[in-house]
N, C-alpha and C. Protein backbone atom coordinates (compact mmCIF):
# COMPACT_ATOMS: atom_id res chain seq x y z
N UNK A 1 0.84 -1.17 0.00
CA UNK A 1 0.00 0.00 0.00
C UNK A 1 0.89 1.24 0.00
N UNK A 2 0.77 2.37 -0.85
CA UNK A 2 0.91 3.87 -1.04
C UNK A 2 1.58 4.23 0.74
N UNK A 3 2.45 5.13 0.47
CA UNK A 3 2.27 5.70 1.94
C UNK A 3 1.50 7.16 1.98
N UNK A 4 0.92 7.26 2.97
CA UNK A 4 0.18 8.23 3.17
C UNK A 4 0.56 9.73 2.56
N UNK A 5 0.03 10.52 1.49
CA UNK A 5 0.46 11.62 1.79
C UNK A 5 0.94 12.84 2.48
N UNK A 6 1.78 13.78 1.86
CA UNK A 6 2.02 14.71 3.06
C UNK A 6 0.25 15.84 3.44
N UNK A 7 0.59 15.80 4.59
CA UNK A 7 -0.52 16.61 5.39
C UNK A 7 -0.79 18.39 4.73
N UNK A 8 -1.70 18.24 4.57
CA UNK A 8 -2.54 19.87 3.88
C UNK A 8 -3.12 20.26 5.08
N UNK A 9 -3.87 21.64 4.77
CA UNK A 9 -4.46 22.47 5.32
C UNK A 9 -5.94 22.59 4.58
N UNK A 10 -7.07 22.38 5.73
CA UNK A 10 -8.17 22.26 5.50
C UNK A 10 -8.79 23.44 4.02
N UNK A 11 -8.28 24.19 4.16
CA UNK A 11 -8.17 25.22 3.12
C UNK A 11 -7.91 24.78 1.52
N UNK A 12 -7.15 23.92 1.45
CA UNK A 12 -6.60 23.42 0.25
C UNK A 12 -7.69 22.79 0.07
N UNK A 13 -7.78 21.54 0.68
CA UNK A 13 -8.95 20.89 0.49
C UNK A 13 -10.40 21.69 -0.05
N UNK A 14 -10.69 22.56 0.88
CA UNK A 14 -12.19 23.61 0.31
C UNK A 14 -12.27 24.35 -1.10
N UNK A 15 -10.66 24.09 -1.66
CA UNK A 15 -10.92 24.74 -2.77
C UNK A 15 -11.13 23.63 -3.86
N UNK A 16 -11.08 22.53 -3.64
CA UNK A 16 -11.63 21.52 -5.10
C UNK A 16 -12.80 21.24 -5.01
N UNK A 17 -13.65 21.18 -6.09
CA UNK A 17 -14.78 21.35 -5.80
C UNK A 17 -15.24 19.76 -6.81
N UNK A 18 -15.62 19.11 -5.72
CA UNK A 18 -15.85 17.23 -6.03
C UNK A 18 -17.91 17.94 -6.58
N UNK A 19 -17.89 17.07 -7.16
CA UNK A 19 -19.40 16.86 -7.59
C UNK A 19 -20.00 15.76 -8.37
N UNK A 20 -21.23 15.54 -7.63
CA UNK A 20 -21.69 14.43 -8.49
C UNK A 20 -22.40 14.65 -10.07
N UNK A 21 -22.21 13.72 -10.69
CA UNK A 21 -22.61 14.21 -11.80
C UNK A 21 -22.88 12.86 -12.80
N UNK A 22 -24.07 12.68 -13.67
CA UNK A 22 -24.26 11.30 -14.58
C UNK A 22 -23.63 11.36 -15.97
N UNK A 23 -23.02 10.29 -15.85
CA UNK A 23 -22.58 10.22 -17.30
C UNK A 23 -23.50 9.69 -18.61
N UNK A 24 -24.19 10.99 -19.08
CA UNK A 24 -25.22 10.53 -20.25
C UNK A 24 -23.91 9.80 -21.53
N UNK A 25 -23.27 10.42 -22.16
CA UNK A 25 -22.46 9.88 -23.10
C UNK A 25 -21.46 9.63 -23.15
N UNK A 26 -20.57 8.41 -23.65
CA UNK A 26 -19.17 7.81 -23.63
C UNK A 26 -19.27 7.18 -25.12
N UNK A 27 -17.85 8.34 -25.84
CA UNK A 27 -17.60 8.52 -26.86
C UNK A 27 -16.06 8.11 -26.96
N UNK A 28 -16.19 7.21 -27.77
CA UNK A 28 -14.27 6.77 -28.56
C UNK A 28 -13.79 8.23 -28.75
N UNK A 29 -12.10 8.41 -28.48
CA UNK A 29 -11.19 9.82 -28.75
C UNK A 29 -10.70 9.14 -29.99
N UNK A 30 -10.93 9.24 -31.07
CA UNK A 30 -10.04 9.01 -32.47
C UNK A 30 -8.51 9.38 -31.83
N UNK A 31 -7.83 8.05 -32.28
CA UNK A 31 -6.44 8.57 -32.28
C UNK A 31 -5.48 8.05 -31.04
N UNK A 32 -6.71 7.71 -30.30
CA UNK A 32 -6.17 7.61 -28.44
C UNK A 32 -6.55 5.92 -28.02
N UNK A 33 -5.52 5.50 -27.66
CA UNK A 33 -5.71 4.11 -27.02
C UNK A 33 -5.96 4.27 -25.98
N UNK A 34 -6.19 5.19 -25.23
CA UNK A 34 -6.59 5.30 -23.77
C UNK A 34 -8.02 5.85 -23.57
N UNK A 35 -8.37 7.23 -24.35
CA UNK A 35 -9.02 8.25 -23.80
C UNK A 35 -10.51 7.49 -24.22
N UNK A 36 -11.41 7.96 -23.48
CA UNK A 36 -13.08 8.36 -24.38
C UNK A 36 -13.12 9.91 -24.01
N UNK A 37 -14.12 9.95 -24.36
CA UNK A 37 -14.97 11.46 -23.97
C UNK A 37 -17.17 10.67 -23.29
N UNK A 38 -16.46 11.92 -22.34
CA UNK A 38 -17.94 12.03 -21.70
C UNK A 38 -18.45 13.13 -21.77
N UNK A 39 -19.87 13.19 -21.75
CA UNK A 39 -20.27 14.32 -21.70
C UNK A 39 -21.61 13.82 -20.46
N UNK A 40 -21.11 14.99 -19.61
CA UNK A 40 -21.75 14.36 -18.03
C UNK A 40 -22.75 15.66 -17.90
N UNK A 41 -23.93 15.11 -16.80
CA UNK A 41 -24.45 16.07 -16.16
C UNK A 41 -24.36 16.39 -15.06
N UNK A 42 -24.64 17.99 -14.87
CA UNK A 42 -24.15 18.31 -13.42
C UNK A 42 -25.21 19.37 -13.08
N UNK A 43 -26.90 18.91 -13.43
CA UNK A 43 -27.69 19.80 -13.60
C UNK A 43 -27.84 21.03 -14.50
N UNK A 44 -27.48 21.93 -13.87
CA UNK A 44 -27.48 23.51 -13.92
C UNK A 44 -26.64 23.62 -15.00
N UNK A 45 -25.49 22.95 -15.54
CA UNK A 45 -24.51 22.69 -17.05
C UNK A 45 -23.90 21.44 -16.84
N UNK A 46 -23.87 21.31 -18.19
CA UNK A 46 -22.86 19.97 -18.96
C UNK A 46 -21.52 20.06 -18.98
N UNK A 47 -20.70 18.96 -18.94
CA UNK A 47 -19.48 19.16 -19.25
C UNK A 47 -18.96 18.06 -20.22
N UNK A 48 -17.82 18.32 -20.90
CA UNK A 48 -16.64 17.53 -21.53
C UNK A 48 -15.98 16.84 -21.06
N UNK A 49 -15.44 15.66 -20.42
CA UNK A 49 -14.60 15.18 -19.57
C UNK A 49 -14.01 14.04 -20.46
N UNK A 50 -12.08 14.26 -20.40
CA UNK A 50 -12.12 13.30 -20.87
C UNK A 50 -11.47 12.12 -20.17
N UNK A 51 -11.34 10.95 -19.73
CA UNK A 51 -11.05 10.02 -19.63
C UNK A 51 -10.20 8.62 -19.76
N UNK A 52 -9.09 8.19 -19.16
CA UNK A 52 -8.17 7.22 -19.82
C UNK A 52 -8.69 5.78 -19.24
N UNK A 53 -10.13 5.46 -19.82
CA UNK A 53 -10.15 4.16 -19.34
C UNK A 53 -10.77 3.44 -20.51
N UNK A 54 -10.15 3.41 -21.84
CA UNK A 54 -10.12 2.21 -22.95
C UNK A 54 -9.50 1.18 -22.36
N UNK A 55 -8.58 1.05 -22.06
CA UNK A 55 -7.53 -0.20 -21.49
C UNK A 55 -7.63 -0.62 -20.17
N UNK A 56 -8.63 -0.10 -19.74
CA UNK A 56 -9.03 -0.67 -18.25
C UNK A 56 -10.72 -1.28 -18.36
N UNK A 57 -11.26 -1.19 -19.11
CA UNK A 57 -12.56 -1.60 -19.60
C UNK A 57 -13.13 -2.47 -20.93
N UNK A 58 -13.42 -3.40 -20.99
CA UNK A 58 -14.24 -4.03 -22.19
C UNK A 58 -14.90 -2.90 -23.20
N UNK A 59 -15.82 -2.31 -22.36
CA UNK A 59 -16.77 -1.90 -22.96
C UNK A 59 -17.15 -0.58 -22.18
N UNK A 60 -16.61 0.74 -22.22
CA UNK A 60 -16.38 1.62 -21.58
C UNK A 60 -18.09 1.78 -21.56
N UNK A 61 -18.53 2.40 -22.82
CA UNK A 61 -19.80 2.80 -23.11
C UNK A 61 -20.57 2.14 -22.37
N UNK A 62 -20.92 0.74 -22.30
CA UNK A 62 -22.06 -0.20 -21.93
C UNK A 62 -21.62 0.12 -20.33
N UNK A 63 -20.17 -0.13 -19.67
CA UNK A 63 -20.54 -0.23 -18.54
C UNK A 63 -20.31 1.32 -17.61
N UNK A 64 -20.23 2.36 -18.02
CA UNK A 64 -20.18 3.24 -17.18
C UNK A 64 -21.39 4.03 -17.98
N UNK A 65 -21.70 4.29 -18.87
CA UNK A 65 -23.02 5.52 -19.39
C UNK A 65 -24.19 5.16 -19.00
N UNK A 66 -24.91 6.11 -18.20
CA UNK A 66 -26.07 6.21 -17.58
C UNK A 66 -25.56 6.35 -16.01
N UNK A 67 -24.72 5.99 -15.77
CA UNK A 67 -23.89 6.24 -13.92
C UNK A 67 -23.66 7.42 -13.77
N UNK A 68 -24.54 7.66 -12.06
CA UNK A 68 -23.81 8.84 -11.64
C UNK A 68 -22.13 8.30 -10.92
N UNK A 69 -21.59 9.57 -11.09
CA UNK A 69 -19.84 9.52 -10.43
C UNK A 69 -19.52 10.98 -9.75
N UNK A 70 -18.16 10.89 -9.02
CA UNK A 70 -18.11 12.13 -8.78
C UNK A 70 -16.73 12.46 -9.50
N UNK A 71 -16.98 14.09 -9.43
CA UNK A 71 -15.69 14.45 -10.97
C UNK A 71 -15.62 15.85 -9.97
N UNK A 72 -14.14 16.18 -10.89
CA UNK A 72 -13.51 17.49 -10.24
C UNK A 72 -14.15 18.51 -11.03
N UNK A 73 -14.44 19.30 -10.78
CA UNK A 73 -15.37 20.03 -11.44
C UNK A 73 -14.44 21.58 -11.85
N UNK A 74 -13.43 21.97 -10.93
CA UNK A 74 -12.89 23.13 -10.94
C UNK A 74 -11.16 23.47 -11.66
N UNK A 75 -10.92 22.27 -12.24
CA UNK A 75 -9.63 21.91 -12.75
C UNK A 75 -9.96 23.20 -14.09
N UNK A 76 -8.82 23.44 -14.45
CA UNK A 76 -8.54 24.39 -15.66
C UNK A 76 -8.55 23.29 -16.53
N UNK A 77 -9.38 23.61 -17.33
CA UNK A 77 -9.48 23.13 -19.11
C UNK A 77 -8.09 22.54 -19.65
N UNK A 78 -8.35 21.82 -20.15
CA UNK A 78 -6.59 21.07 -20.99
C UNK A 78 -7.33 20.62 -22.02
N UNK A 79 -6.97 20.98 -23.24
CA UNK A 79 -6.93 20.41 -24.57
C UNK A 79 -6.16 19.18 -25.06
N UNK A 80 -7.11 17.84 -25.02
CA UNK A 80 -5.64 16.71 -25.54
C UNK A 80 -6.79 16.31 -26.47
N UNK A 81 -5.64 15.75 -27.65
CA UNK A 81 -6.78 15.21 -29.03
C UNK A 81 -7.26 15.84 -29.43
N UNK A 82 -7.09 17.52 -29.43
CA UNK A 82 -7.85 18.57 -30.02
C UNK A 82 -9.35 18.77 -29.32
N UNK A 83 -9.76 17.89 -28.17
CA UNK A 83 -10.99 18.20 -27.24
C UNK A 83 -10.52 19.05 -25.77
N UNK A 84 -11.40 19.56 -25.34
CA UNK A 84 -11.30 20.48 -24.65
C UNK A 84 -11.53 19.20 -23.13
N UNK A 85 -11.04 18.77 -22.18
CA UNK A 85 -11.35 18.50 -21.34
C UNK A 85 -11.89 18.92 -20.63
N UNK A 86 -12.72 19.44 -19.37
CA UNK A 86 -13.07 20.53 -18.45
C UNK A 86 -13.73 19.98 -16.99
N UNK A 87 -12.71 18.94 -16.71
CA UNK A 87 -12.90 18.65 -15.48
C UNK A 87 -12.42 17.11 -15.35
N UNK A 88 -12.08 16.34 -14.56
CA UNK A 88 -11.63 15.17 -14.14
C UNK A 88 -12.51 14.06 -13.08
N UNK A 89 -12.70 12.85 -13.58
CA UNK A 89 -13.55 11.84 -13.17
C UNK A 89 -12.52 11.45 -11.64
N UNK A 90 -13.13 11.34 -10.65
CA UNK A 90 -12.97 10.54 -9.36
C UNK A 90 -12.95 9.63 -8.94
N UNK A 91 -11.68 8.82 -9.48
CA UNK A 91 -11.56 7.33 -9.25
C UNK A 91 -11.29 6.96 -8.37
N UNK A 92 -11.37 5.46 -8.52
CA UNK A 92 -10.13 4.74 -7.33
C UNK A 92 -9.89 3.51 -7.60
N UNK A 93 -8.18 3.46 -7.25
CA UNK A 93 -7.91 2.15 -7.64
C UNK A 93 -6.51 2.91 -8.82
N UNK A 94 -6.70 3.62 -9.70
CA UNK A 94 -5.48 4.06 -10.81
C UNK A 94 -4.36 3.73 -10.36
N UNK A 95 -3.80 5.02 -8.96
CA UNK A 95 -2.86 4.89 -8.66
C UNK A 95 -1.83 3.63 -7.54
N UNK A 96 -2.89 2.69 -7.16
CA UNK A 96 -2.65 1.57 -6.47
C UNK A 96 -2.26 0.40 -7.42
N UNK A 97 -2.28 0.91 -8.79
CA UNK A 97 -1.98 -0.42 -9.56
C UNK A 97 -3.52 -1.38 -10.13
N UNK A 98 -4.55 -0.99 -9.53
CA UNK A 98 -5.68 -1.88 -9.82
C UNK A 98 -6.45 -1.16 -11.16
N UNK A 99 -7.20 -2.76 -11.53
CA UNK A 99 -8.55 -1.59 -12.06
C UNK A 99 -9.41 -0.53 -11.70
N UNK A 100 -9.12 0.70 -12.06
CA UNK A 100 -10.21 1.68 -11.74
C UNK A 100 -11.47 1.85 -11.56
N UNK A 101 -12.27 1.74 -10.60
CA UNK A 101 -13.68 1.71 -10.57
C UNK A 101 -14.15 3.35 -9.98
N UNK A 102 -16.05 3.59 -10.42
CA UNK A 102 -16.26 4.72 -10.14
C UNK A 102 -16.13 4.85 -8.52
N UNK A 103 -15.65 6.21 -8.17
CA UNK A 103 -15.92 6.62 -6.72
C UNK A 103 -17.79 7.12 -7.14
N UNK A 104 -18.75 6.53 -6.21
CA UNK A 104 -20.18 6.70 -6.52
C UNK A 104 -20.57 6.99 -5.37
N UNK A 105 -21.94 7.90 -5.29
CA UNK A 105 -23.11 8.01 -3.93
C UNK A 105 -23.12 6.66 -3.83
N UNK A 106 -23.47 6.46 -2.38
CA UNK A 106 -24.10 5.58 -1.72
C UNK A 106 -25.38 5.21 -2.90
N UNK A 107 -26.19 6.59 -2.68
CA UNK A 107 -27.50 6.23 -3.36
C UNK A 107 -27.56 7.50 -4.31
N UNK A 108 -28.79 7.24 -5.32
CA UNK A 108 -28.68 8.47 -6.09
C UNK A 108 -28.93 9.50 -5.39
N UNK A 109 -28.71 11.11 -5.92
CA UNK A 109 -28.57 12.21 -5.58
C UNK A 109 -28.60 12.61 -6.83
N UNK A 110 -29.12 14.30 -6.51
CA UNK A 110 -29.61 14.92 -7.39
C UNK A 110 -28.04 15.44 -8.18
N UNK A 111 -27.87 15.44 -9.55
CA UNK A 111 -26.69 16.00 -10.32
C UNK A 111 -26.30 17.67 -9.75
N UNK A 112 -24.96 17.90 -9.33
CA UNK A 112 -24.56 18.78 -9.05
C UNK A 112 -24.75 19.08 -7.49
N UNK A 113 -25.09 17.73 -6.93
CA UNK A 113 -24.51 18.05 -5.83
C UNK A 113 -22.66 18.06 -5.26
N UNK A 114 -22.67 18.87 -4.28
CA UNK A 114 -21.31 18.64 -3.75
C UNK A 114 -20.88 18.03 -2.41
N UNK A 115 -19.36 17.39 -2.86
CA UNK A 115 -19.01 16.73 -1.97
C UNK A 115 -18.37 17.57 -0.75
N UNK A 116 -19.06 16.92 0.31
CA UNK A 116 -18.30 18.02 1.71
C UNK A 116 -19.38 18.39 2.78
């Protein structure tokens, strides 16, 4: 197991802003052995998100579209593949070496709620 990170200030933490949000569409990135594209809801607006889990999934589309997840919502935009990314999915499992599965509500919740 990881060793624990170094210790923050509650402050740091208050500024990322986690949210739940459903993933209506999961779209192939031409070009990318890794990426799809989502396009998630978060109520009040949509976003672009893109994603490196081709190679961790059969069937990205079938098994994650229609799921709510929670995603970073406040990350600055990055352009890869000529798509605009605009926010980052909330996994777990990437950096431990495993398959990635969604971090999810307990139960559903309304899109655009926040975590905290």
């Amino acid at each position: 197991m990881a060793k624990v990170k170094d210790t923050i200030d509650i402050d740091v933490l208050d500024k990322i802003d986690i949210r739940v949000g459903t993933i209506e569409l999961v779209e192939d990135v031409e070009g990318s052995d890794k990426l799809v594209k989502f396009t998630v809801d978060f109520k009040d607006f949509k976003r672009t998100i893109l994603c490196g889990m081709k190679e961790e999934r059969d069937d990205p589309k079938k098994e994650v579209e229609g799921k709510q997840a929670l995603f970073v919502v406040n990350l600055k935009p990055r352009k890869i593949f000529g798509i605009e990314s605009e926010g980052m999915l909330f996994d777990i499992g990437y950096e431990d070496k495993i398959t990635p599965v969604l971090a999810v509500p307990e139960k559903e919740v309304p899109n655009g709620t926040r975590v905290g």
